[in-house]
Protein backbone atom coordinates (compact mmCIF):
# COMPACT_ATOMS: atom_id res chain seq x y z
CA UNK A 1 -10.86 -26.01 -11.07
CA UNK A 2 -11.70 -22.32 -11.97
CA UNK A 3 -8.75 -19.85 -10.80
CA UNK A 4 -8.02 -17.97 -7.87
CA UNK A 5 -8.79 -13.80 -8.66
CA UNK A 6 -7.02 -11.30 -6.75
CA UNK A 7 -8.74 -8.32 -5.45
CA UNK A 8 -8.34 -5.56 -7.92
CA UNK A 9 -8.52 -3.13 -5.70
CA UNK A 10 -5.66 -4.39 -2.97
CA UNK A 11 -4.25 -5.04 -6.90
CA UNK A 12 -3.30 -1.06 -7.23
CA UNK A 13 -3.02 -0.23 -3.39
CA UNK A 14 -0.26 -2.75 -2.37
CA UNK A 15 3.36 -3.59 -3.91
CA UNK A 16 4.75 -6.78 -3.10
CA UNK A 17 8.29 -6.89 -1.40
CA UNK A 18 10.78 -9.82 -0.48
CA UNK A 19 10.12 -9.03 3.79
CA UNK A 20 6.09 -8.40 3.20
CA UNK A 21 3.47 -5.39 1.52
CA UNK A 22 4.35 -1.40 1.55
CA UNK A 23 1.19 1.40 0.19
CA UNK A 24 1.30 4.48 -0.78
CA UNK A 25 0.63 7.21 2.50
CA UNK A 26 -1.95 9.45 3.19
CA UNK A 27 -2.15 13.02 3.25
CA UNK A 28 -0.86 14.02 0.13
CA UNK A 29 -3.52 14.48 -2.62
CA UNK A 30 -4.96 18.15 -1.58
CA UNK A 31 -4.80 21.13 0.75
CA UNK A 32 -0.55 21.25 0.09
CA UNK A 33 0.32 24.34 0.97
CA UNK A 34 -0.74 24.36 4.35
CA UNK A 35 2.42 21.50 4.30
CA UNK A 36 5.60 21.91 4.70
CA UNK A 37 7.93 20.38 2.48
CA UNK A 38 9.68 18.50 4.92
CA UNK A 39 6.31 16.94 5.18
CA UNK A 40 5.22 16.35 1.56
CA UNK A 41 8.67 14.75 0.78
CA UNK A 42 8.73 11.86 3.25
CA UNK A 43 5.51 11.24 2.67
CA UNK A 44 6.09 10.35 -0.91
CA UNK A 45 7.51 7.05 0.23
CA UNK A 46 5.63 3.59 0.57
CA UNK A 47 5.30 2.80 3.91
CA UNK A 48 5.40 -0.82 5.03
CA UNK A 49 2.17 -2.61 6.25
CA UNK A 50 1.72 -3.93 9.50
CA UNK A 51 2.45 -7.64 10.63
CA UNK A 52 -1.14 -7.46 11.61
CA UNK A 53 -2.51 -6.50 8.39
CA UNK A 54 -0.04 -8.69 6.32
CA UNK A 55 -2.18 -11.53 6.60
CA UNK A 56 -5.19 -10.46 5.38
CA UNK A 57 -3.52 -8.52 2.20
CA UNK A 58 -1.86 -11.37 1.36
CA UNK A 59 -5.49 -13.88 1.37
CA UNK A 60 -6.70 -11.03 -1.02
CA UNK A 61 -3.71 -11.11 -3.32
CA UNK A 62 -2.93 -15.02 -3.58
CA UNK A 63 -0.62 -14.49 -7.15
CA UNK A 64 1.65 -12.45 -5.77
């Protein structure tokens, strides 16, 4: 039997956690200072996936 490969991309998008997935949000690589920094702060935490998603995240990253 050959092994199972994970998608390398999902690989560096997606952290594993004990309840499901989180990623990293969007809207914070350019055009800052138009933000406020209420903004740019909570947006620097991972943000869980949905249920909906979960399942198809989890087919692409079976060794997790």
């Amino acid at each position: 039997m050959y092994k199972i490969k994970s998608n390398r991309g999902a690989t560096k998008r997606f952290k594993k956690t004990a309840i499901g997935f989180k990623h990293k949000q969007s809207f914070r690589n350019h055009i800052l200072t138009h933000k406020s920094s209420k903004r740019k702060r909570q947006l620097r935490k991972l943000k869980p996936i949905s249920a909906y998603d979960c399942k198809s995240v989890s087919r692409m990253l079976p060794n997790l």
